[in-house]
Protein backbone atom coordinates (compact mmCIF):
# COMPACT_ATOMS: atom_id res chain seq x y z
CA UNK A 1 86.81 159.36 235.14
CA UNK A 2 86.66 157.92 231.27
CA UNK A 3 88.04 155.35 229.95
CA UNK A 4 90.17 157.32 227.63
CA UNK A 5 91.45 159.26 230.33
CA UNK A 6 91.98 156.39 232.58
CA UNK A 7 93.97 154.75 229.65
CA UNK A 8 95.86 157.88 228.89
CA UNK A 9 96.98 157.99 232.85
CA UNK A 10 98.00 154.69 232.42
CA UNK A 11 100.51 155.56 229.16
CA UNK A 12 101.84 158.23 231.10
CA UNK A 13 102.77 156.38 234.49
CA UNK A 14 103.99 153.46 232.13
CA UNK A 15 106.70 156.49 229.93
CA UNK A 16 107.25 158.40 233.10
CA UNK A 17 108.87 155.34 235.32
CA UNK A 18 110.72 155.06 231.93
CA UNK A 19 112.05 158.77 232.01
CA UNK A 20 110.72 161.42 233.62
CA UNK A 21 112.73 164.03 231.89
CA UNK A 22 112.13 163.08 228.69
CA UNK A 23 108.15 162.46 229.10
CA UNK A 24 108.20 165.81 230.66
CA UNK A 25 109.52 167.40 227.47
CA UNK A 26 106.98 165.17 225.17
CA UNK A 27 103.49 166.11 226.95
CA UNK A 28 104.05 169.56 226.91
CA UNK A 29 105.42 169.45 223.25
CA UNK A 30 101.63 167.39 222.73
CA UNK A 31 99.95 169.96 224.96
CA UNK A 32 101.61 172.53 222.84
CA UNK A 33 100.68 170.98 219.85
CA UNK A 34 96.97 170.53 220.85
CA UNK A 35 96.78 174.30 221.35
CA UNK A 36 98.00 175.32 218.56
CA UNK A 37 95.70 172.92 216.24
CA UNK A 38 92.82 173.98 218.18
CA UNK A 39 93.47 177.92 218.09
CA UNK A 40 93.00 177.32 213.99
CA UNK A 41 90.43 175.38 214.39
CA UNK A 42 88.14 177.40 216.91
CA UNK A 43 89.48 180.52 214.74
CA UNK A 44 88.18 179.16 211.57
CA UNK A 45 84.66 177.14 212.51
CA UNK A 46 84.23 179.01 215.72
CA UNK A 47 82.70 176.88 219.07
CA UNK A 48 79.97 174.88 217.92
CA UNK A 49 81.74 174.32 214.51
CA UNK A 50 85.16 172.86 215.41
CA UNK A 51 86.15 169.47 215.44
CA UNK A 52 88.03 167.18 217.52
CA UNK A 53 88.67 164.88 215.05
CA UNK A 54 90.19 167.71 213.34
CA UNK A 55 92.29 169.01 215.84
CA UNK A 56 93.91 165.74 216.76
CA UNK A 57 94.54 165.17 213.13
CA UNK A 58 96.40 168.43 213.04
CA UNK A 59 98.27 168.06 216.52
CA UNK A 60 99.29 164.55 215.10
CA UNK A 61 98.53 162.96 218.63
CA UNK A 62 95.72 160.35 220.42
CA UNK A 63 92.45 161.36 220.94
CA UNK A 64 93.29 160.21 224.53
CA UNK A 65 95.49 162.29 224.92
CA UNK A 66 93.74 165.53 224.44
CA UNK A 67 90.62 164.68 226.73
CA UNK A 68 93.52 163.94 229.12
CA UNK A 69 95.12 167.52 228.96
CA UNK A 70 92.01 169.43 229.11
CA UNK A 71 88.79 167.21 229.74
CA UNK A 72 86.09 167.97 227.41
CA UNK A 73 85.59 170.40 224.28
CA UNK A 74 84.82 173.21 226.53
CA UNK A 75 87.77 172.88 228.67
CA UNK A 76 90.35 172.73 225.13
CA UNK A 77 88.35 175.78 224.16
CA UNK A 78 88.98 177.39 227.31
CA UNK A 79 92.36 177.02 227.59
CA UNK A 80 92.74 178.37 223.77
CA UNK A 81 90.91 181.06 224.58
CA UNK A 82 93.03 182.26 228.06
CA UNK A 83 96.44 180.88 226.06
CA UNK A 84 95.71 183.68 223.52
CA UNK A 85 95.09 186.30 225.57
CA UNK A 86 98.18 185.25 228.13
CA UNK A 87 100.34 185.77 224.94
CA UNK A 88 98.50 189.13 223.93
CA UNK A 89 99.24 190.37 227.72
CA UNK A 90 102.68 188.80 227.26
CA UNK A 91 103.82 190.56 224.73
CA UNK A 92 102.46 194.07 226.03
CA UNK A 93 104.17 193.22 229.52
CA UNK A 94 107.66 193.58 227.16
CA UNK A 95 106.90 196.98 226.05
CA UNK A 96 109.23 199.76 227.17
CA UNK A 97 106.72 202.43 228.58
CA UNK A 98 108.39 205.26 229.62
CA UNK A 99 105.67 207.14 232.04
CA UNK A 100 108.10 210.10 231.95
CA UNK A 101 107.17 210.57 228.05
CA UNK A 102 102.97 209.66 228.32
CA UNK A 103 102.21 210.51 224.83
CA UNK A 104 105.20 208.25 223.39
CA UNK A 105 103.77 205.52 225.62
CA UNK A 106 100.16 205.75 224.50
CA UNK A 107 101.41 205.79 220.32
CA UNK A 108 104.05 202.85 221.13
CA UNK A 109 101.02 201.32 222.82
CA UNK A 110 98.55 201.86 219.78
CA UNK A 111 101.48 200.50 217.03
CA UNK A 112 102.09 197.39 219.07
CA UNK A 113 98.12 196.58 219.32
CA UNK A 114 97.77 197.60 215.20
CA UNK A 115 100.78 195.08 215.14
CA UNK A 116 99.54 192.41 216.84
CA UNK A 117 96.44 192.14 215.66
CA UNK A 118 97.82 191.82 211.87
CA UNK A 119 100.23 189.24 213.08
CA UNK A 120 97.86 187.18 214.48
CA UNK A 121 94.67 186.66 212.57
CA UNK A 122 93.85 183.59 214.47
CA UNK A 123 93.44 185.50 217.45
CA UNK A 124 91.16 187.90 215.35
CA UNK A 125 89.25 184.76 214.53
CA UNK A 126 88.81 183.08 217.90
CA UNK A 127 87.72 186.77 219.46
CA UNK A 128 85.09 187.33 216.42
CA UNK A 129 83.78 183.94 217.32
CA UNK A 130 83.57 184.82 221.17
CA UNK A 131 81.68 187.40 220.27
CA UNK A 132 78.94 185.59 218.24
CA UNK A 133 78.86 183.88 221.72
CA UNK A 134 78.33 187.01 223.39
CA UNK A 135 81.26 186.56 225.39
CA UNK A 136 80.13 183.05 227.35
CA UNK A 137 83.52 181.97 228.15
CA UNK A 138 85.30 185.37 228.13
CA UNK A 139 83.31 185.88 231.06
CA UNK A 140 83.70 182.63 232.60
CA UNK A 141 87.25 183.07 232.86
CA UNK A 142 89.51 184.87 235.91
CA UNK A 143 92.48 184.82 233.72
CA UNK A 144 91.05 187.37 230.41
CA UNK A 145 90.26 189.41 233.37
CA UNK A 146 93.32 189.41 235.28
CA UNK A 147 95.62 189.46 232.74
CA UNK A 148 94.41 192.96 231.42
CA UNK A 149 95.10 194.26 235.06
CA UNK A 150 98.49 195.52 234.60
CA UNK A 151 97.33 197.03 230.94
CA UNK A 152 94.96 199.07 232.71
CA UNK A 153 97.24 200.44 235.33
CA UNK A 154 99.41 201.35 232.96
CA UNK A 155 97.04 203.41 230.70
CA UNK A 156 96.07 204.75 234.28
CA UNK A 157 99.46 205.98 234.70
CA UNK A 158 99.92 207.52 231.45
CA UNK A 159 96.86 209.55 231.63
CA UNK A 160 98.26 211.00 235.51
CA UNK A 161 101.23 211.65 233.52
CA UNK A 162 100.03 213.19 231.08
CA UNK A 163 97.56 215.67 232.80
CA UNK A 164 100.40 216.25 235.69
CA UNK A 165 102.65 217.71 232.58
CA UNK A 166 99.82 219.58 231.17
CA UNK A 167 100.17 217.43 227.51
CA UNK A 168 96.70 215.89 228.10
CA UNK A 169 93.06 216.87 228.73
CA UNK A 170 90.88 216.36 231.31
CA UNK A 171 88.48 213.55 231.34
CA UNK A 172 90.49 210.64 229.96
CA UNK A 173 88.61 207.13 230.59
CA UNK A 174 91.20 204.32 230.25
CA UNK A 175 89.00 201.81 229.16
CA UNK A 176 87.70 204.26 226.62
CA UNK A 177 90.74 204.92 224.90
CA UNK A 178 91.68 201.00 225.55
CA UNK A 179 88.69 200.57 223.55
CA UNK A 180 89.50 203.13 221.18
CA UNK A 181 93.02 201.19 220.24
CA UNK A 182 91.73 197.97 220.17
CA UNK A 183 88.94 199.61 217.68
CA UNK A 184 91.43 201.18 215.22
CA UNK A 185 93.69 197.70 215.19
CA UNK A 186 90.48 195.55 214.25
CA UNK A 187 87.77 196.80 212.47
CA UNK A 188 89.89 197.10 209.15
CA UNK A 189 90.82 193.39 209.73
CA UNK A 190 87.50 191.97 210.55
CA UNK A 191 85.94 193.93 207.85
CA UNK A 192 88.22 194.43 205.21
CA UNK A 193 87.09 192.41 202.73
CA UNK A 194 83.71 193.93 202.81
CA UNK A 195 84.98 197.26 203.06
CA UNK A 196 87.53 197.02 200.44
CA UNK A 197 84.34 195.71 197.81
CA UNK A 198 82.08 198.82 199.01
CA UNK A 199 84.88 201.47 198.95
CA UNK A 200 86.95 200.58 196.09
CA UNK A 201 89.97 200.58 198.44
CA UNK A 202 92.37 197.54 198.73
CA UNK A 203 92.37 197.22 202.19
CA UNK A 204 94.63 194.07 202.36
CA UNK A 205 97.85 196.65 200.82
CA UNK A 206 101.14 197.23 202.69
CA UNK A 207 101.25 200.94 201.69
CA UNK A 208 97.07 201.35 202.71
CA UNK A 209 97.70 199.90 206.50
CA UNK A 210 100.36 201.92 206.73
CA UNK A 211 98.58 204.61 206.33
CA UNK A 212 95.72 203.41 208.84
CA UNK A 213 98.65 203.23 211.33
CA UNK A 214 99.47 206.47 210.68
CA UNK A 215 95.71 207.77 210.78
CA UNK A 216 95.08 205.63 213.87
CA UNK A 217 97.59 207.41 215.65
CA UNK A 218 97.29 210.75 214.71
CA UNK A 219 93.45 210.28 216.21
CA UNK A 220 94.68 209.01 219.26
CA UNK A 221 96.80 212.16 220.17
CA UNK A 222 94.22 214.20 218.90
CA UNK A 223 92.16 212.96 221.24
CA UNK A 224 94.47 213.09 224.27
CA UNK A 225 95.79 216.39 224.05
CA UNK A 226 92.71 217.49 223.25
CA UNK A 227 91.80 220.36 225.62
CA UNK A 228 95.37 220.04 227.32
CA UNK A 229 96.22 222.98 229.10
């Protein structure tokens, strides 16, 4: 063990036998903090290009402090990384899918990712940089996995649905169309500012995503009832 993280221990026993309550409250407001800072900062510079000195800076806390909550650089990274995608998970978890109505689930599904995504460009950011990684610590991690578990069942269940009623087609992949949603929430984001210079087209405008919503969805029931019975 460090130092640093010896030292931190050390300022924690010393506030806890003070108030154990209180100190509770503070650490995970710093361990909040931490995250936050370090989501911009992996967003922006990527793995290899963010800063500790920067995040602390930003978190307003002791250097300590953060090797204490998560170890190294890899370890803060990590935990940015599954913190984002808990949230992403999170939020679909409080969707009201009825299974009884499978084509209504899918396009609630599809406005809530479009959402999402254009609420939360740091997440954008930190899965662009992932990528430039290949995926290293995606992979690495149970929780990006197992978090998506419940997504998939549920796309699983609106495609039985679906097909049992006749309003679908034959065929459907779940992690195609997953795919497929993810795709049409994205790829205007991450390349809209190159897009916007080659087409003419400000891609950035209120009234031109909503009409990307709108396209994206018409697509996606195209494509499930395609073939439907």
């Amino acid at each position: 063990m460090t130092d640093a993280v010896l030292d931190a221990n050390k300022a924690e026993t010393a506030i806890d036998s003070a108030g154990g309550a209180p100190r509770k409250r503070n650490a995970e407001r710093t361990r909040k903090a931490i995250l936050a800072a370090a989501l911009k900062e992996f967003a922006q510079a990527g793995f290899a290009g963010a800063r500790i000195e920067k995040i602390v800076k930003a978190a307003k806390c002791n250097i300590r402090m953060l090797y204490h909550y998560f170890g190294d650089k890899k370890g803060l990274y990590m935990a940015v990384l599954e913190s984002a995608y808990m949230d992403l998970r999170a939020r679909e978890a409080e969707l009201k899918i009825d299974f009884d109505k499978p084509l209504e689930g899918f396009l609630e599904l599809q406005r809530f990712t479009f959402d999402y995504f254009e609420k939360n460009p740091r997440f954008e950011g930190l899965l662009r940089n992932e990528n430039l990684q290949h995926g290293k610590f995606a992979a690495q991690s149970r929780v990006v996995t197992e978090t998506a578990f419940p997504l998939r069942r549920t796309i699983e269940k609106l495609i039985k649905s679906g097909q049992d009623q006749g309003l679908f087609g034959p065929d459907l992949d779940p992690v195609q169309i997953y795919v497929t949603i993810a795709a049409m929430s994205r790829f205007h984001l991450a390349n809209g500012y190159s897009l916007s210079a080659t087409l003419d087209t400000d891609m950035t405008a209120p009234e031109w995503r909503r009409a990307r919503l709108d396209h994206a969805l018409a697509l996606l029931e195209g494509y499930l009832t395609r073939g439907a019975r």
